[in-house]
Protein backbone atom coordinates (compact mmCIF):
# COMPACT_ATOMS: atom_id res chain seq x y z
CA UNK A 1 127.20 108.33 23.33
CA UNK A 2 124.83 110.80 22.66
CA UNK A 3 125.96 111.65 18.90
CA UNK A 4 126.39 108.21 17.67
CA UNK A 5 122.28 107.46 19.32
CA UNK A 6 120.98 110.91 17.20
CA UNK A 7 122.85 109.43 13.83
CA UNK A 8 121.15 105.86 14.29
CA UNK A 9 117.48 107.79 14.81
CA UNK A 10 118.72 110.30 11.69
CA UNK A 11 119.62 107.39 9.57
CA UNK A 12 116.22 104.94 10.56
CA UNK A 13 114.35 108.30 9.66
CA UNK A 14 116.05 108.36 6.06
CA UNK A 15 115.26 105.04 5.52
CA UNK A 16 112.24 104.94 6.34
CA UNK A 17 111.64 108.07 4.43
CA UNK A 18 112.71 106.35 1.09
CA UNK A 19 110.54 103.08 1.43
CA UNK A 20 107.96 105.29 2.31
CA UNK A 21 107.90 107.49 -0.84
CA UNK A 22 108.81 104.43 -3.02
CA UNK A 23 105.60 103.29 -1.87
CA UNK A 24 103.14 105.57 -4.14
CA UNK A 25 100.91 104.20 -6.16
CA UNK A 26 101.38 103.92 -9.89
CA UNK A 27 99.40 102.77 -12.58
CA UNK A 28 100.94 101.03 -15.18
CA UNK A 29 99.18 98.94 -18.33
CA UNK A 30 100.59 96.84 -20.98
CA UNK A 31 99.76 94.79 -23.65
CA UNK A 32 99.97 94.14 -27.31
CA UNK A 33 98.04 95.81 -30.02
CA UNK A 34 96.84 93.47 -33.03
CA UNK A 35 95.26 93.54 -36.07
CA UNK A 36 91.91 92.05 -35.58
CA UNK A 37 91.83 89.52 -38.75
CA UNK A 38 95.23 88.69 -39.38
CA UNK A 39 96.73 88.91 -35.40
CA UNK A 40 99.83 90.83 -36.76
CA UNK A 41 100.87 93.17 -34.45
CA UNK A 42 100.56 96.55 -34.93
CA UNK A 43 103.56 98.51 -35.62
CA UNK A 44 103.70 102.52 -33.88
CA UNK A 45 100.08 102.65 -32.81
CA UNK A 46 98.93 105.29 -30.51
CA UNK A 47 98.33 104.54 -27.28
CA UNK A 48 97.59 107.31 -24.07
CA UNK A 49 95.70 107.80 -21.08
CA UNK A 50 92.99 110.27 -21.79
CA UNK A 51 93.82 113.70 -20.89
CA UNK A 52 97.29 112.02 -20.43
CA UNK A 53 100.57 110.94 -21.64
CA UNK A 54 101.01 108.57 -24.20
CA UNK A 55 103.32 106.15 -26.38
CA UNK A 56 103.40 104.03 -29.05
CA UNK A 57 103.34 100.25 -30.08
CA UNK A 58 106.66 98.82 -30.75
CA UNK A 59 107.85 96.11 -33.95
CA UNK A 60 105.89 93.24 -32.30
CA UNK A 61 102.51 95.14 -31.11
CA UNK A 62 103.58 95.85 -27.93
CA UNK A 63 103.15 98.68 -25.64
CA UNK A 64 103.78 99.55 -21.92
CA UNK A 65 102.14 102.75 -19.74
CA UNK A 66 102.60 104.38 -16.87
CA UNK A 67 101.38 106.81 -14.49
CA UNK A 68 101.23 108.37 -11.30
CA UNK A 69 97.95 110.66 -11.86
CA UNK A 70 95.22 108.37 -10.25
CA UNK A 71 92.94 110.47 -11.69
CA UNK A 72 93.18 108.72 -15.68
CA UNK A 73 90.51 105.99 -16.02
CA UNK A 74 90.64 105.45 -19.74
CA UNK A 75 93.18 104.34 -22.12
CA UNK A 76 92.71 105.04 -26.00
CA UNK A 77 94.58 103.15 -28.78
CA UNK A 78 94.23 104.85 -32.16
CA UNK A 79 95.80 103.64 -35.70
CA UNK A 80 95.79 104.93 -39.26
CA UNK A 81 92.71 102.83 -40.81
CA UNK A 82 91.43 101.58 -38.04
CA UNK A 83 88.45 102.79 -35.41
CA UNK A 84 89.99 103.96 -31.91
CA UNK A 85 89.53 101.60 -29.22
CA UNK A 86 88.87 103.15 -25.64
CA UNK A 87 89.32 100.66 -22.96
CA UNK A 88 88.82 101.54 -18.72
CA UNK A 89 91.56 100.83 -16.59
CA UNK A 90 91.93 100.92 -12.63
CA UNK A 91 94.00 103.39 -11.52
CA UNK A 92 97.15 102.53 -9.39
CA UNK A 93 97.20 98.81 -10.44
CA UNK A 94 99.14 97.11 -12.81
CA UNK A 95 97.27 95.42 -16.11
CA UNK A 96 97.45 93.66 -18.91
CA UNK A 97 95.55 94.99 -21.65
CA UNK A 98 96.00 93.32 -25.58
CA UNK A 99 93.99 94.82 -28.12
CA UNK A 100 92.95 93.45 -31.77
C-alpha cells in the first residue's frame, strides 16, 4: 500500500537524520593536573579552552573538556601559586592531556 511505503521512507529519513547529526565533531580533552615535585594531584584547578568554557580539576587531579566550537586551539590550566600552563590541542579529536 501506498501509506505503509511513505511511513517506511518517513521513518529511514528520521533515522538517518539522527545518526547523521550525532555525527558532529566534538573536541574533548582530559587528563590529570599534578604538582610538578611532589605528583599530588591538584585539587580545583582551572582549566578552559581559550576564549572558551571551562572547569575545574577534581579530588584526584583530574579533569575532562569538551566542545563543539572547532574554532578553540588552546587549553590553559591556571592554579593559585603556580605559573599557567597553555597547552595546543586539535580540535574535534579526543586527547589526553596530564599536566605537572
Amino acid at each position: 500500500m501506498k501509506t505503509d511505503r511513505g511511513i517506511r521512507w518517513v521513518n529511514l529519513f528520521l533515522v538517518l537524520m539522527i545518526i547523521h547529526l550525532s555525527s558532529f565533531s566534538q573536541t574533548m580533552v582530559r587528563g590529570f593536573v599534578r604538582d610538578a615535585n611532589s605528583h599530588q594531584p591538584l585539587q580545583f584547578a582551572s582549566i578552559y579552552f581559550k576564549g572558551g568554557k571551562g572547569t575545574v580539576s577534581g579530588a584526584d587531579g583530574s579533569y575532562s573538556l569538551n566542545t563543539n566550537n572547532s574554532k578553540l586551539k588552546t587549553v590553559e590550566f591556571s592554579y593559585n601559586g603556580y605559573k599557567t600552563t597553555t597547552k595546543s590541542i586539535e580540535p574535534d579529536k579526543q586527547q589526553q592531556i596530564d599536566v605537572q
